[in-house]
N, C-alpha and C. Protein backbone atom coordinates (compact mmCIF):
# COMPACT_ATOMS: atom_id res chain seq x y z
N UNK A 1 164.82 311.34 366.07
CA UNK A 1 163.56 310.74 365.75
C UNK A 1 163.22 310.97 364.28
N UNK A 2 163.20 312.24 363.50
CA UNK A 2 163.11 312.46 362.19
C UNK A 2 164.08 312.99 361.35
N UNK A 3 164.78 312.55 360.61
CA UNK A 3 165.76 312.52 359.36
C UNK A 3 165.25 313.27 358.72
N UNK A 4 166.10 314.84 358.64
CA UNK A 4 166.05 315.69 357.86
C UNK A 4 166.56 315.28 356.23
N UNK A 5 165.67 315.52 355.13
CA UNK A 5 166.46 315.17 354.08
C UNK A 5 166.88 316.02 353.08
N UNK A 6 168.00 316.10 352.45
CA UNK A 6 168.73 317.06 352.01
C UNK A 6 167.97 317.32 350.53
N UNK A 7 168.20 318.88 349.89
CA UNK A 7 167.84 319.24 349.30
C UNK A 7 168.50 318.92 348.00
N UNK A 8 168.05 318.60 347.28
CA UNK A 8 168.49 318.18 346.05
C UNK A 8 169.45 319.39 345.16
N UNK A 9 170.85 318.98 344.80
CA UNK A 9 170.97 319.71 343.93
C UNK A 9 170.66 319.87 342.45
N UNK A 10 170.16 321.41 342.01
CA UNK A 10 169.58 321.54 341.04
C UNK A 10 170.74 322.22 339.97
N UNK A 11 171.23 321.91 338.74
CA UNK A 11 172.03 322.40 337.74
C UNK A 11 171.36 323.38 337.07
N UNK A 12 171.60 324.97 337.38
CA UNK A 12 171.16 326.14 336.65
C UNK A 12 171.46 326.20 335.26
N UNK A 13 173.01 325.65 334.37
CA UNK A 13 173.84 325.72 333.72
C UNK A 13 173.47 324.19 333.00
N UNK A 14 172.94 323.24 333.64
CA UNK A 14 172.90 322.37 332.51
C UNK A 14 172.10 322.16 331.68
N UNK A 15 171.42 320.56 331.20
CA UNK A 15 170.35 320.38 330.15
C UNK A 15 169.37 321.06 330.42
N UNK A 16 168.19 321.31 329.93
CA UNK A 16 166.95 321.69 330.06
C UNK A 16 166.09 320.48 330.36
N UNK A 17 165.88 320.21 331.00
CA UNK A 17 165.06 318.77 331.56
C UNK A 17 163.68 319.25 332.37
N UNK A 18 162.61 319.07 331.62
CA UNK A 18 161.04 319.45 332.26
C UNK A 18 160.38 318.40 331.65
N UNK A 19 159.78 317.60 332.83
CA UNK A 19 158.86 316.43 332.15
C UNK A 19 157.49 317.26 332.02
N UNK A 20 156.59 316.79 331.17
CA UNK A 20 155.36 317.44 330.79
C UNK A 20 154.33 316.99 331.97
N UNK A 21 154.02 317.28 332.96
CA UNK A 21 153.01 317.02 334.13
C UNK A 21 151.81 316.89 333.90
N UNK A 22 151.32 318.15 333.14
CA UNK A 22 149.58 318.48 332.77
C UNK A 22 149.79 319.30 331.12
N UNK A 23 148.72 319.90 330.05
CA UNK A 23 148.50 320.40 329.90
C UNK A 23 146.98 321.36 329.15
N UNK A 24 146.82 321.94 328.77
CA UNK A 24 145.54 323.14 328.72
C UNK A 24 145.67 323.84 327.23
N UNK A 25 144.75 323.78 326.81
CA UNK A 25 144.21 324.96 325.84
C UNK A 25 143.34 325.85 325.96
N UNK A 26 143.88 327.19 325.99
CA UNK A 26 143.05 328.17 326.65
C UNK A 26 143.87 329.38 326.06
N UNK A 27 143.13 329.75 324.34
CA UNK A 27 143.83 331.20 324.12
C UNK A 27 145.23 330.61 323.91
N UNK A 28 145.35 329.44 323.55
CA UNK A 28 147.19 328.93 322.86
C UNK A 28 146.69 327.81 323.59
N UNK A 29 148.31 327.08 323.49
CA UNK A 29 148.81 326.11 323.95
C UNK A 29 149.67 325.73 325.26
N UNK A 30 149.41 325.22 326.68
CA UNK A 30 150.23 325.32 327.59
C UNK A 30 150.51 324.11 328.04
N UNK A 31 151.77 323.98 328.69
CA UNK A 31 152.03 322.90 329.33
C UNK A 31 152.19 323.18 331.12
N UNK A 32 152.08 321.91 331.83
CA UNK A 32 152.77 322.60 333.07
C UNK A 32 153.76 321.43 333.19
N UNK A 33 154.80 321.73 334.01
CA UNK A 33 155.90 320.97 334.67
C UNK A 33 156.78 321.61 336.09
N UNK A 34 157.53 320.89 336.12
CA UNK A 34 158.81 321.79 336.92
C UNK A 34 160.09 320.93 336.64
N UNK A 35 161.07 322.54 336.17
CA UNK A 35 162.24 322.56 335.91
C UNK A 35 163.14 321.60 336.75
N UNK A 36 163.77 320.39 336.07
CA UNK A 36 164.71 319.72 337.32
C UNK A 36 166.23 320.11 337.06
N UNK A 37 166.32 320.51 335.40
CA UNK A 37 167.80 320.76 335.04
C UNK A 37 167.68 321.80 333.83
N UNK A 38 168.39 322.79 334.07
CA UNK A 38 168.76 323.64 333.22
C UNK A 38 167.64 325.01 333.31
N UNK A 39 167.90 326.09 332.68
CA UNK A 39 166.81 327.24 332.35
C UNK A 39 166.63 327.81 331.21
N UNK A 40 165.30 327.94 331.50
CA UNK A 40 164.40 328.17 330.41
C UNK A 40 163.67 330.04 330.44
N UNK A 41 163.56 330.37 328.70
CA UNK A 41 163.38 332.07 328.79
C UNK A 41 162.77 331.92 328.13
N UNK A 42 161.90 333.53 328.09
CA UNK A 42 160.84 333.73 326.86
C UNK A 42 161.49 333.49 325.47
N UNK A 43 161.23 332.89 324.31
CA UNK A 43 161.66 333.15 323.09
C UNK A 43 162.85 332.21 322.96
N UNK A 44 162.72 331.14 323.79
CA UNK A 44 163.60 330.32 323.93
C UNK A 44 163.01 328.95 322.87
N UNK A 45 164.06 327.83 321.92
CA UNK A 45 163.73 326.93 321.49
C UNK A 45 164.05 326.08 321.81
N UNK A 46 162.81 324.86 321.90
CA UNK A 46 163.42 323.98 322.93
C UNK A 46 162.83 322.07 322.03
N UNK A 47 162.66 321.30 322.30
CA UNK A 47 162.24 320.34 321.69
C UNK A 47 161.63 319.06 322.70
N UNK A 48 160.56 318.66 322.01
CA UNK A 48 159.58 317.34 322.93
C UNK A 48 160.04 316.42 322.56
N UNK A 49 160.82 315.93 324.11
CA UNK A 49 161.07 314.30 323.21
C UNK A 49 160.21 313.47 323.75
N UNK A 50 159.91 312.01 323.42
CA UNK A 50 160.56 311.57 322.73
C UNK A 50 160.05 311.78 320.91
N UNK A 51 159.16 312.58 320.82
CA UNK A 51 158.48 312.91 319.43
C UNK A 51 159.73 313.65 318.92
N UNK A 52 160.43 314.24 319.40
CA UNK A 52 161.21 315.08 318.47
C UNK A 52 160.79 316.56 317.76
N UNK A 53 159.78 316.82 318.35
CA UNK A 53 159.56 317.93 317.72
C UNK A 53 159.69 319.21 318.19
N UNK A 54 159.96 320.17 317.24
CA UNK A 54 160.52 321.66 318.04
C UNK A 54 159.75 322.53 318.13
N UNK A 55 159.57 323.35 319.06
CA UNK A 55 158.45 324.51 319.84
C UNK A 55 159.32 325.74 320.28
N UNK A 56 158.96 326.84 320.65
CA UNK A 56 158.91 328.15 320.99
C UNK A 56 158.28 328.35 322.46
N UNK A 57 159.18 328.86 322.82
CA UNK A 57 158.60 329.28 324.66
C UNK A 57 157.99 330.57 324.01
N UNK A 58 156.55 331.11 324.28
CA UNK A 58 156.13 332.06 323.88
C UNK A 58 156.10 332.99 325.77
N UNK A 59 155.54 331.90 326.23
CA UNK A 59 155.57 333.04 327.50
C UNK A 59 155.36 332.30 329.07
N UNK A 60 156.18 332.48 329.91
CA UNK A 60 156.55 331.48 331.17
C UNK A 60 155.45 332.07 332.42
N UNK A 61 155.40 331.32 333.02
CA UNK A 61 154.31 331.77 334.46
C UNK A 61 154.98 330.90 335.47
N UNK A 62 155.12 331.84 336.12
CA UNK A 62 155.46 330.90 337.70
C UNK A 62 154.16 330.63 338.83
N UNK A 63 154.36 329.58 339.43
CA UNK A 63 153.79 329.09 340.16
C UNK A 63 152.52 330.04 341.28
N UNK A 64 152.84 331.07 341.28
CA UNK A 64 151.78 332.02 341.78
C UNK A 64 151.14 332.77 340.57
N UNK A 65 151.04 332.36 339.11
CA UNK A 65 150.76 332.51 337.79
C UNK A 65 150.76 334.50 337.44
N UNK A 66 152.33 334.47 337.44
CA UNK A 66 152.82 335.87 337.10
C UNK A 66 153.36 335.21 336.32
N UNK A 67 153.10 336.42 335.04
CA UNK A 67 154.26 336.02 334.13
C UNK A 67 155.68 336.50 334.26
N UNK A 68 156.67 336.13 334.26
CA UNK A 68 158.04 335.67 334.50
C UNK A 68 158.84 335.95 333.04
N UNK A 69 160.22 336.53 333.08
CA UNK A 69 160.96 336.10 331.64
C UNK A 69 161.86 334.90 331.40
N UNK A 70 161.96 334.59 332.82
CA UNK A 70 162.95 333.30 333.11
C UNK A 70 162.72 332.78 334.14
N UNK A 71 162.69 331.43 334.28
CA UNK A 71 162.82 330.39 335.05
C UNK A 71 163.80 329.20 335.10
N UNK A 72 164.37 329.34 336.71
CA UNK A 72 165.23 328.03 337.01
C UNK A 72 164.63 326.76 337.64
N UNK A 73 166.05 326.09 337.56
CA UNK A 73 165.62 324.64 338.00
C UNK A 73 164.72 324.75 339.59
N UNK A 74 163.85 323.79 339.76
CA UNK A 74 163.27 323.61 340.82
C UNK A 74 161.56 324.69 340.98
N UNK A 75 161.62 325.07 340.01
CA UNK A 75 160.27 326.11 339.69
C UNK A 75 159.62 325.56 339.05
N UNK A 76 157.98 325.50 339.50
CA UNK A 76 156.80 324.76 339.07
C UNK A 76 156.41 325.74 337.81
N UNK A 77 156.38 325.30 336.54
CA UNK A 77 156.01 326.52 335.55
C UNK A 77 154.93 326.45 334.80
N UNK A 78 154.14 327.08 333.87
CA UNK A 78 153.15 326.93 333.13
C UNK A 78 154.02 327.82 332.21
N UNK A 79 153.58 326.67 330.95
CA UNK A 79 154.68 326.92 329.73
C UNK A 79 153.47 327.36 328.51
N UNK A 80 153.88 328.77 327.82
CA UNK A 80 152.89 329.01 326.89
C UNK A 80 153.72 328.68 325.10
N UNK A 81 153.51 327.77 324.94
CA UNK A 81 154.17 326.94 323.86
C UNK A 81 153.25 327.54 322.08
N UNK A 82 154.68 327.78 321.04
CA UNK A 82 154.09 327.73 319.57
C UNK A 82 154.84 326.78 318.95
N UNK A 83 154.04 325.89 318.26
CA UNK A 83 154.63 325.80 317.15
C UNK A 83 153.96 324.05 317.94
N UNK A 84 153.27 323.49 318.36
CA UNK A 84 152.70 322.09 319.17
C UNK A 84 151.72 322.19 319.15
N UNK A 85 150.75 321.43 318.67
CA UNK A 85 149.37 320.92 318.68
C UNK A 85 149.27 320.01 320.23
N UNK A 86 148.14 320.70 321.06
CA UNK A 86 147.70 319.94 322.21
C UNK A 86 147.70 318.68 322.35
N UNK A 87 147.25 317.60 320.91
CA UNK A 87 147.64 316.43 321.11
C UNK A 87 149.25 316.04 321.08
N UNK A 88 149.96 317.10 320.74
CA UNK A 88 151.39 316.15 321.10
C UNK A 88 152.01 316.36 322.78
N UNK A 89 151.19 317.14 323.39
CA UNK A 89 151.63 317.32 324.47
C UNK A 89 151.22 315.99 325.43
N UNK A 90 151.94 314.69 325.56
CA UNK A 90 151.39 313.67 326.55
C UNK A 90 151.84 313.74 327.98
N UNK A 91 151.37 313.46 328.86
CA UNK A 91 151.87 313.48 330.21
C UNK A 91 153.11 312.12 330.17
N UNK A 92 154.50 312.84 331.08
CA UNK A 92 155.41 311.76 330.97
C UNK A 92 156.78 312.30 329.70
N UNK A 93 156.42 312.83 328.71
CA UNK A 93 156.89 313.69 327.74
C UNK A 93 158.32 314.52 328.19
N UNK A 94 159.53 314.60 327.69
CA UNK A 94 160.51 315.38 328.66
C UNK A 94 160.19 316.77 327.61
N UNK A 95 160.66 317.71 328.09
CA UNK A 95 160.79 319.13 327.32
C UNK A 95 162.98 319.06 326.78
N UNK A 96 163.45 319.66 326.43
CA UNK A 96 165.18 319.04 326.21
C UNK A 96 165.37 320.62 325.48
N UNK A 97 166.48 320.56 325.26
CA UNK A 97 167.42 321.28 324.54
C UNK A 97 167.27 320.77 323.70
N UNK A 98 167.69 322.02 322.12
CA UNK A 98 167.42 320.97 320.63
C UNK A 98 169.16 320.77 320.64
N UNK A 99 170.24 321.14 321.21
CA UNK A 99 170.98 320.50 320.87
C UNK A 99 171.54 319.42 322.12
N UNK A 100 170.95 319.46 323.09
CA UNK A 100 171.20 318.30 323.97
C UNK A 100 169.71 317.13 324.28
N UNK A 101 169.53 317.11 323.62
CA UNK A 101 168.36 315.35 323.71
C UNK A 101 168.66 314.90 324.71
N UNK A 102 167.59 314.64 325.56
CA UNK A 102 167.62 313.63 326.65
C UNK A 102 167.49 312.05 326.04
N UNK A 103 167.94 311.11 326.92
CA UNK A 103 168.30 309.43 325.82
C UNK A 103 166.81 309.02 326.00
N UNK A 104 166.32 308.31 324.88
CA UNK A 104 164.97 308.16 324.51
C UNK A 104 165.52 306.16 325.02
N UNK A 105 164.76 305.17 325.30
CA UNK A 105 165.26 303.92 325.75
C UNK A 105 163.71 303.22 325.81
């Protein structure tokens, strides 16, 4: 009667892929998303595409809002970002690797 559906596999090891969901100014700059590909650490550099511009993971929160030093794929996160002004953060926005770019189209 109901079709179980399979769990998606998630790549620990690959791109960094986090679309920008929400974000907040409060005492810095935050974003929220969840990780679909790759992981992300404190003090990690990472880049907004499709703007192109590069930011600083200052400090990660997981989904029960502990702060965390790392997060994998499939984790809902609140991202405490330097080096981004709140207006560049738009909903829809991917988060990437600065040396792997996700294709901008």
């Amino acid at each position: 009667m109901f079709e179980i559906l399979p769990v998606p596999q998630r790549d620990v090891e690959g791109p960094v892929r986090i679309p920008v969901l929400d974000k907040m100014k409060d005492q810095g700059v935050f974003c929220f998303g969840k990780i679909e590909s790759g992981s992300i650490k404190v003090d990690m550099n990472l880049t907004l595409m499709p703007q192109q511009k590069d930011f600083t993971v200052q400090q990660i929160f997981n989904s029960e809002e502990n702060s965390v030093f790392y997060a994998k794929p499939g984790e809902n996160v609140r991202i405490k970002i330097k080096g981004l002004d709140e207006e560049d953060l738009i909903k829809g926005t991917m988060i990437c690797n600065q040396d792997d770019l996700c294709p901008v189209t």
